[in-house]
Structure formats: C-alpha cells, structure tokens
Protein backbone atom coordinates (compact mmCIF):
# COMPACT_ATOMS: atom_id res chain seq x y z
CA UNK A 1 8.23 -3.76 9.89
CA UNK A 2 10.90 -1.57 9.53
CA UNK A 3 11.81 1.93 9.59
CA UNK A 4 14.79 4.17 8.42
CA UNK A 5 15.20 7.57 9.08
CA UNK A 6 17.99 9.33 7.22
CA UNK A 7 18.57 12.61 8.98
CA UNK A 8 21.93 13.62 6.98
CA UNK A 9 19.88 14.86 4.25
CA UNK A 10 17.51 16.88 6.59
CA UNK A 11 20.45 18.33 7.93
CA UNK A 12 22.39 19.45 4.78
CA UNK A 13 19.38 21.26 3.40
CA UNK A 14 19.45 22.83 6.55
CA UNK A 15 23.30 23.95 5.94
CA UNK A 16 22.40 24.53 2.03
CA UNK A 17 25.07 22.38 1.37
CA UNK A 18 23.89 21.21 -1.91
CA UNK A 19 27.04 18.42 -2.76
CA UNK A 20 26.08 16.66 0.32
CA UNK A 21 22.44 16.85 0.22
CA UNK A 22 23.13 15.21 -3.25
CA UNK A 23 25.77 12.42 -1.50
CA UNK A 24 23.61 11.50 1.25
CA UNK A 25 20.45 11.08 -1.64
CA UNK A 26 22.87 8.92 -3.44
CA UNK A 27 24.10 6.48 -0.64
CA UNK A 28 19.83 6.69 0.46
CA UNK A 29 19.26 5.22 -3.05
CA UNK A 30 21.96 2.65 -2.94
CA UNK A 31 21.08 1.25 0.36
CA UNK A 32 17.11 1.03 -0.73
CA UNK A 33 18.83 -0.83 -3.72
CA UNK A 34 20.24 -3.22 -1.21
CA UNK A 35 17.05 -3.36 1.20
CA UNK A 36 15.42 -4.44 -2.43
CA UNK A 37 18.13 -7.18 -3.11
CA UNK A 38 18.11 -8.59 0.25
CA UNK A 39 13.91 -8.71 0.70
CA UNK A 40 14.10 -10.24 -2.52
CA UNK A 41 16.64 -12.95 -1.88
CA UNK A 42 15.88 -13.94 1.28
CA UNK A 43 12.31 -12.93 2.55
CA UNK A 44 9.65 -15.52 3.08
CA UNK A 45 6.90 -13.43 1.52
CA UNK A 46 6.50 -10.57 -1.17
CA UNK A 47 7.56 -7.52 0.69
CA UNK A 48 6.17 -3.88 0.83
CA UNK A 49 8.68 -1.11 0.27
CA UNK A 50 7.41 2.53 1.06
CA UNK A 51 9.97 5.49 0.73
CA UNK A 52 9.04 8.87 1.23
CA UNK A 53 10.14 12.16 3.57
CA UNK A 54 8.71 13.76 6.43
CA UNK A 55 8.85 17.16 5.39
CA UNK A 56 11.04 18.91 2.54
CA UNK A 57 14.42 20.88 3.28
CA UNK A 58 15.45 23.00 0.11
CA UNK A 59 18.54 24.19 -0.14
CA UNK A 60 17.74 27.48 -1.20
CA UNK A 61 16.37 28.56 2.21
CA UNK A 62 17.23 26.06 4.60
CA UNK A 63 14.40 25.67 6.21
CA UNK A 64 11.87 23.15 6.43
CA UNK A 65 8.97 24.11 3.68
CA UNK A 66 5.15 22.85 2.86
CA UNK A 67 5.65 21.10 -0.66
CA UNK A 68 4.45 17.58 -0.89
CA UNK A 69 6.85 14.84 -0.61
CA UNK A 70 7.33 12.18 -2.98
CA UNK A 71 5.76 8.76 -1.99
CA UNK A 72 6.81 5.37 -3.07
CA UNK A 73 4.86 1.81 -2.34
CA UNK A 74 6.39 -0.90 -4.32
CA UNK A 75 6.08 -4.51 -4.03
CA UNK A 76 9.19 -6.51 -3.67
CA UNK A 77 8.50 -10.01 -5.24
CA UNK A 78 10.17 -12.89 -3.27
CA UNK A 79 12.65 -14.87 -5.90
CA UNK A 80 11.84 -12.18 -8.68
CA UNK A 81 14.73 -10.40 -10.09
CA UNK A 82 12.55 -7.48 -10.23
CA UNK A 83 10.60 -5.05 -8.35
CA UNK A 84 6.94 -3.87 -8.96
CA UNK A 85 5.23 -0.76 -8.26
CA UNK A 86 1.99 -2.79 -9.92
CA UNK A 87 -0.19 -5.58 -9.39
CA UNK A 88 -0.02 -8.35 -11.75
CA UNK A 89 -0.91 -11.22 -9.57
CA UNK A 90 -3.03 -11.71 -6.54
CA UNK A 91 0.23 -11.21 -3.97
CA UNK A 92 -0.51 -7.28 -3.87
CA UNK A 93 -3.76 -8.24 -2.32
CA UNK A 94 -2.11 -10.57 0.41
CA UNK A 95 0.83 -8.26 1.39
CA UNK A 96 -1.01 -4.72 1.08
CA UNK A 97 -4.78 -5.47 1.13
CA UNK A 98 -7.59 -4.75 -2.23
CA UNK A 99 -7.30 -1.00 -1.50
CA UNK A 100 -3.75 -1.05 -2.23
CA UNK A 101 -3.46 -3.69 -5.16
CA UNK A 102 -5.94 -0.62 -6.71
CA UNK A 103 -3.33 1.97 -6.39
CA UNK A 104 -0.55 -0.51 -7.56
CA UNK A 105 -2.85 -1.21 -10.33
CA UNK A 106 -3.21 2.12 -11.17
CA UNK A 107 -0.21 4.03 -11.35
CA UNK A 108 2.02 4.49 -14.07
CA UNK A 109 5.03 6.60 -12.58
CA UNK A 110 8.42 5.08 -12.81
CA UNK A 111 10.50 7.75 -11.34
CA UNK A 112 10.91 9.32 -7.39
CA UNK A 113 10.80 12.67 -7.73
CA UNK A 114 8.93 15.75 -6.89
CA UNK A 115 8.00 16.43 -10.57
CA UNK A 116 6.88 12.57 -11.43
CA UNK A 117 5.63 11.80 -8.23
CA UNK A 118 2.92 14.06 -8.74
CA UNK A 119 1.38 12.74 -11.97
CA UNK A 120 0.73 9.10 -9.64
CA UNK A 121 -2.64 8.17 -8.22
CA UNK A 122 -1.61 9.64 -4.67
CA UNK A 123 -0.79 12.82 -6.40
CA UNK A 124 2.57 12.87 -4.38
C-alpha cells in the first residue's frame, strides 16, 4: 500500500493562483505516469492504482467547497505495456475482489475530470 498526498495543489487553490494549481496538476500527472511505469515493470502482481482528492479547492474562491471529486481505480497489468480501467481477465478479481472487477467491468470513462468522472459507475 501506498499513499501520496499532494498538498501544493490544495494550497494554490487556496492562493487562487491558477498557473500553479495547473503546474502542480501537471507534475501530479507525470509522476502517476511514472508510479504506472514502474508497477508495471517491476511489480510481482497486477497492481491497483486509485487517484482521487480529499476535498475540492477552486480557484475562484479559495476555499475548500462540497463538489464531488473525481475518482480513479485502474488496474496496472504486470509486463503489459498498458493500463486498464476494465476487467478483461480474471486478475481484477485477484487484486480488487468480484465487487470491483464489476465496476471495472462496467465503466466506460477514459478521462479524470470533474465533467467525465461523473458519467462512470461511481458517479464521481
């Protein structure tokens, strides 16, 4: 298990500082890219990936708000050059359990964000 918190981002919706709100999202997505790369590589089994927030910070009034945040769960297949956020094998059952092979199974959204994230089977 492992867990990142990235509290840059937090902090420049807090200073509506949109340009490094933006900069920190950027280097957040390139170092999940490299989490992916690595797990993939080198792990010993498929590997679970979850990204998602704790709360949102907009920019606009710098201040925590209610909106839902985006969730992620995608499988990271051992050896694969690819990623998948669905099952298509019995290894989502293994790493995640039969509840969550159903979600991967189910869920056709290809893109984090707000807007996207909503249309997937957790509705975030």
């Amino acid at each position: 298990f492992g867990f990142v918190h990235i509290k840059a981002v937090d902090d420049a919706g807090h200073d509506r500082d949109v340009a490094t709100k933006i900069a920190f999202l950027e280097k957040a997505d390139a170092m999940i890219g490299t989490i992916v790369d690595r797990a993939r590589d080198n792990a010993r089994h498929d590997v679970l990936i979850v990204v998602t927030g704790d709360h949102s910070t907009p920019v606009l009034s710098g201040d925590h708000s209610c909106e839902p945040v985006p969730v992620l769960l995608s499988i990271v297949r051992r050896g694969n050059s690819t990623s998948s956020s669905r099952s298509d094998s019995s290894s989502a059952r293994e790493v995640c359990g039969a509840a969550a092979e159903a979600l991967f199974a189910a869920d056709e959204v290809e893109r984090f964000d707000e807007i996207s994230a909503a249309d997937g089977v957790l509705g975030r």
